[in-house]
C-alpha atoms as a PDB file:
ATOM      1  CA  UNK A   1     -16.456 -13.814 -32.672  1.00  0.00           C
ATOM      2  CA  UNK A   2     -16.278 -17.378 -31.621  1.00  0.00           C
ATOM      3  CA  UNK A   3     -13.450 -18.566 -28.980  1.00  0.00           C
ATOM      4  CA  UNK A   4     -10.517 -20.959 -30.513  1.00  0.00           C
ATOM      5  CA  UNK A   5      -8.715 -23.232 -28.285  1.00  0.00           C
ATOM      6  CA  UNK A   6      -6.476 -25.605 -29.396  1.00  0.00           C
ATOM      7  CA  UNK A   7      -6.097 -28.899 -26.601  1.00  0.00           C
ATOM      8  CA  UNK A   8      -5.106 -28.223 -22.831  1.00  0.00           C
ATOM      9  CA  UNK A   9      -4.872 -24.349 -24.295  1.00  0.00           C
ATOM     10  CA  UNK A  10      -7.665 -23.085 -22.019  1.00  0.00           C
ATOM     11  CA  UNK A  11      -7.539 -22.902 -18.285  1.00  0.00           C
ATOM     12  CA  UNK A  12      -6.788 -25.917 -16.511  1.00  0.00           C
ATOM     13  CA  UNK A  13      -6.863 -26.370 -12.469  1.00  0.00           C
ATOM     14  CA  UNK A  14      -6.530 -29.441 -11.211  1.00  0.00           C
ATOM     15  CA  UNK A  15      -6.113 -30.497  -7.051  1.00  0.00           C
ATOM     16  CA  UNK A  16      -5.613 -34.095  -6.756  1.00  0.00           C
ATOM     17  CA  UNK A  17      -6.465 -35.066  -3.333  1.00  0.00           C
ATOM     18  CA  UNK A  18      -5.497 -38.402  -2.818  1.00  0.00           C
ATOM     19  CA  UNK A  19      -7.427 -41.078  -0.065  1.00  0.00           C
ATOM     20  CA  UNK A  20      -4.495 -41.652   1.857  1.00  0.00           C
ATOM     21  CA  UNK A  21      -2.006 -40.002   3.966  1.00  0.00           C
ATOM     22  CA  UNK A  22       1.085 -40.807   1.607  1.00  0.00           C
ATOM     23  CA  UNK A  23       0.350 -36.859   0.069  1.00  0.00           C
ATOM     24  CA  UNK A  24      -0.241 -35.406   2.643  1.00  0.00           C
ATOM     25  CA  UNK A  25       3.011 -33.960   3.262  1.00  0.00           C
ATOM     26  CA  UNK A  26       2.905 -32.195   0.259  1.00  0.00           C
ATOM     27  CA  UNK A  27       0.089 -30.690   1.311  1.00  0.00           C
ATOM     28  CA  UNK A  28      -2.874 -32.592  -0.586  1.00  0.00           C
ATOM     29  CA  UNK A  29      -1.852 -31.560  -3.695  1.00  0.00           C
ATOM     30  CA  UNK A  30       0.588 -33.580  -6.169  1.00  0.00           C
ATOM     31  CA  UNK A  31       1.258 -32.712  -9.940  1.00  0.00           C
ATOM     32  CA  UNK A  32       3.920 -31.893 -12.190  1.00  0.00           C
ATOM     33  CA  UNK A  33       4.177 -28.216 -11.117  1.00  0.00           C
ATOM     34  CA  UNK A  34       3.506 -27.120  -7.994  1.00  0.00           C
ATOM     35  CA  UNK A  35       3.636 -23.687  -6.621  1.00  0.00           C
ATOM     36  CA  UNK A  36       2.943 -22.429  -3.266  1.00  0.00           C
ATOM     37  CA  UNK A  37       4.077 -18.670  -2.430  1.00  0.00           C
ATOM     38  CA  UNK A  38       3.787 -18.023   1.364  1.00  0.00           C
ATOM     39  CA  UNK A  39       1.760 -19.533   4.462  1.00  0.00           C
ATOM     40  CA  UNK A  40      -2.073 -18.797   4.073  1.00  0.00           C
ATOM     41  CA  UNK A  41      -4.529 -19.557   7.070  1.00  0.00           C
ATOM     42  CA  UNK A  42      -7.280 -20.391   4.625  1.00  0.00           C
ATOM     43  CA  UNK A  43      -5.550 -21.646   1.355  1.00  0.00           C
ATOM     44  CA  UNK A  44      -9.122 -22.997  -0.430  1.00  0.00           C
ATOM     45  CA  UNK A  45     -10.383 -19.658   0.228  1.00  0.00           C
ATOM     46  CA  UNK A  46      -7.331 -17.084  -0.876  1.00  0.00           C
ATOM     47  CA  UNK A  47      -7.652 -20.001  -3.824  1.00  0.00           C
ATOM     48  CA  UNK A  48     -11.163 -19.474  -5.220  1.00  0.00           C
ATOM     49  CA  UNK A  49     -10.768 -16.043  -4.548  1.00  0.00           C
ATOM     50  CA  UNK A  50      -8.157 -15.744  -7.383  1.00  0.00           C
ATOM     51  CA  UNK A  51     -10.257 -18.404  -9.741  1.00  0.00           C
ATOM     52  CA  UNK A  52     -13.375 -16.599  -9.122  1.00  0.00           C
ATOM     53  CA  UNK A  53     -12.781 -12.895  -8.026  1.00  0.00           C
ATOM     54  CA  UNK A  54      -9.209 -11.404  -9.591  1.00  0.00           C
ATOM     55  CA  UNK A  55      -6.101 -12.080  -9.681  1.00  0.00           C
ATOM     56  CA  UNK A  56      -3.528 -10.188  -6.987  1.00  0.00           C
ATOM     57  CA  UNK A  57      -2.494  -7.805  -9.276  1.00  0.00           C
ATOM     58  CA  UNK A  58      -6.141  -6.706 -10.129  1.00  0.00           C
ATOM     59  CA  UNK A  59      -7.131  -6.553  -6.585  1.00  0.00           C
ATOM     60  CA  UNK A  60      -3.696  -4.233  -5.831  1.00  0.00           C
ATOM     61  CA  UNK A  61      -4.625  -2.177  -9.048  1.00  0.00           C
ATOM     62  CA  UNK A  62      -8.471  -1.469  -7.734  1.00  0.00           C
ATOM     63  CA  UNK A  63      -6.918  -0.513  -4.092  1.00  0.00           C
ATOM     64  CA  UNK A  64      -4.314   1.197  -5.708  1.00  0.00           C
ATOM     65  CA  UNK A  65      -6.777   3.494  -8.250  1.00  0.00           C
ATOM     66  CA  UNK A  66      -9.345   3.837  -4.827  1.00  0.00           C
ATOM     67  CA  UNK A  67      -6.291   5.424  -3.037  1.00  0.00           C
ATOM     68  CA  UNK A  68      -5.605   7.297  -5.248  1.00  0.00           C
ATOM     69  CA  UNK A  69      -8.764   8.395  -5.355  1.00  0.00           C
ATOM     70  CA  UNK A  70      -9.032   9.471  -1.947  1.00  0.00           C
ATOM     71  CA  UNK A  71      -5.286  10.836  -1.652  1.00  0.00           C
ATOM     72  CA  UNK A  72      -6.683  13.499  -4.403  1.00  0.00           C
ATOM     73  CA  UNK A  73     -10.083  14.227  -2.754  1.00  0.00           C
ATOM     74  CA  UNK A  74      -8.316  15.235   0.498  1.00  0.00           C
ATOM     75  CA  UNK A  75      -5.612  17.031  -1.543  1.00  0.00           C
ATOM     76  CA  UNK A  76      -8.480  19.652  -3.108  1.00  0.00           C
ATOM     77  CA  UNK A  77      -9.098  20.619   0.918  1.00  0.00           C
ATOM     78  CA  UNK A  78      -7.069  23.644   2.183  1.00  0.00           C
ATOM     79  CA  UNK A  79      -6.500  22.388   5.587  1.00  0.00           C
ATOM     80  CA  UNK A  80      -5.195  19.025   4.379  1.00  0.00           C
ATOM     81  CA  UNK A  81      -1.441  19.055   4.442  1.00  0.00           C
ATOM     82  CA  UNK A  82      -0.319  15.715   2.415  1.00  0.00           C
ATOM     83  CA  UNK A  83       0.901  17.124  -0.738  1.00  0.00           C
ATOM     84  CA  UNK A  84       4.329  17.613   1.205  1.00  0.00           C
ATOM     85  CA  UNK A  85       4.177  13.445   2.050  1.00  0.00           C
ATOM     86  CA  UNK A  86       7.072  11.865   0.591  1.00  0.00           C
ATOM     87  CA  UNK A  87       4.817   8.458   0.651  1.00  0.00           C
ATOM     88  CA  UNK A  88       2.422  10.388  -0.964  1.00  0.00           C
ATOM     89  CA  UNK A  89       4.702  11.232  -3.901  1.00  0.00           C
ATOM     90  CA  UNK A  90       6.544   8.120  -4.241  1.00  0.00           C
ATOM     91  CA  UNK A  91       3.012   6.628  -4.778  1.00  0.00           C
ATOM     92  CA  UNK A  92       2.031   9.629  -7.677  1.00  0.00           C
ATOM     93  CA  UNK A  93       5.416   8.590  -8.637  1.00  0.00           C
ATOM     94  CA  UNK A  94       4.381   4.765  -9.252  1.00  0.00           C
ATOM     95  CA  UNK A  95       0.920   5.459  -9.968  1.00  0.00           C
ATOM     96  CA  UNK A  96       2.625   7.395 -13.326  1.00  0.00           C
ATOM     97  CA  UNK A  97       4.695   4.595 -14.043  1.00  0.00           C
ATOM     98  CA  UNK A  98       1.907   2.234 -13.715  1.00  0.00           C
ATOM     99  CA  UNK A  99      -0.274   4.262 -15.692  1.00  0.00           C
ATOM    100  CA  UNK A 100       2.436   4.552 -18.154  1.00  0.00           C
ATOM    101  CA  UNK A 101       2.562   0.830 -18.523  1.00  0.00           C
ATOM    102  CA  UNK A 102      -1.552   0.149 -19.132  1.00  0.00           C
ATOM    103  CA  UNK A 103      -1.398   2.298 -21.812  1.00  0.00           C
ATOM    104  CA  UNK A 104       1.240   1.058 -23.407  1.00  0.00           C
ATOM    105  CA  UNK A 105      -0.704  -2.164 -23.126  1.00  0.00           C
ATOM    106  CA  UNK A 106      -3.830  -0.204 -24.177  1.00  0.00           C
ATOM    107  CA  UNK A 107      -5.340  -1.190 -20.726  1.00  0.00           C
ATOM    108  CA  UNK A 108      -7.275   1.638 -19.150  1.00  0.00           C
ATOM    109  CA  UNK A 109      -5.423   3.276 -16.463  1.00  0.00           C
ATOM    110  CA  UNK A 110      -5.715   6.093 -13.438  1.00  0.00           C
ATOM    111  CA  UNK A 111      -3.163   8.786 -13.935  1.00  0.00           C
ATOM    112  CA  UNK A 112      -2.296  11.280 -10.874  1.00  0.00           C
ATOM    113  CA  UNK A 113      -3.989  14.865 -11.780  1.00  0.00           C
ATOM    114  CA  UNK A 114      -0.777  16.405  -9.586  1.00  0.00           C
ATOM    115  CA  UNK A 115       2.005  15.408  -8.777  1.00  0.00           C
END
């Protein structure tokens, strides 16, 4: 099925950096909107990471399922005491809620075997 986009529907990035100093202030970038959430040693990077990669919640959501992951792989070991981890739990707990959520949303999602 063929993609539809009306004008300036699709995704549009734009970083205006201008020749002079009279920006730079603002950082190099000037537009109608911008947004800048917290201090980032290497902003270009952290940037093209969530253009290119996934966005933050994707990248939580994959360390998130991984954890998960592990958290039940140590739990089917006797001598592994974490099912009594109140971090532990409030995690299940979210990982439920989470999971709840997806598939409301019909989004796959990684559902805590015990809680």
């Amino acid at each position: 099925m063929p993609v539809f986009k009306l004008p300036l529907s699709g995704d549009v990035v734009q970083t205006i950096k201008p020749i002079t100093s009279f920006f730079s202030p603002a950082g190099g970038r000037f537009g109608l909107v911008n947004i800048t959430i917290g201090q980032s040693s290497a902003p270009e990077v952290e940037g093209d990471v969530l253009s290119d990669v996934a966005s933050y919640g994707k990248q939580i959501g994959q360390i998130a399922d991984a954890l998960l992951a592990v958290i039940e792989h140590l739990e089917v070991h006797p001598e592994n005491v974490i099912g009594d981890n109140k971090a532990i739990a409030a995690f299940k707990d979210m990982m439920h809620a989470v999971a709840t959520v997806k598939e409301r949303h019909n989004r796959k999602a990684c559902r805590p075997k015990r809680r």
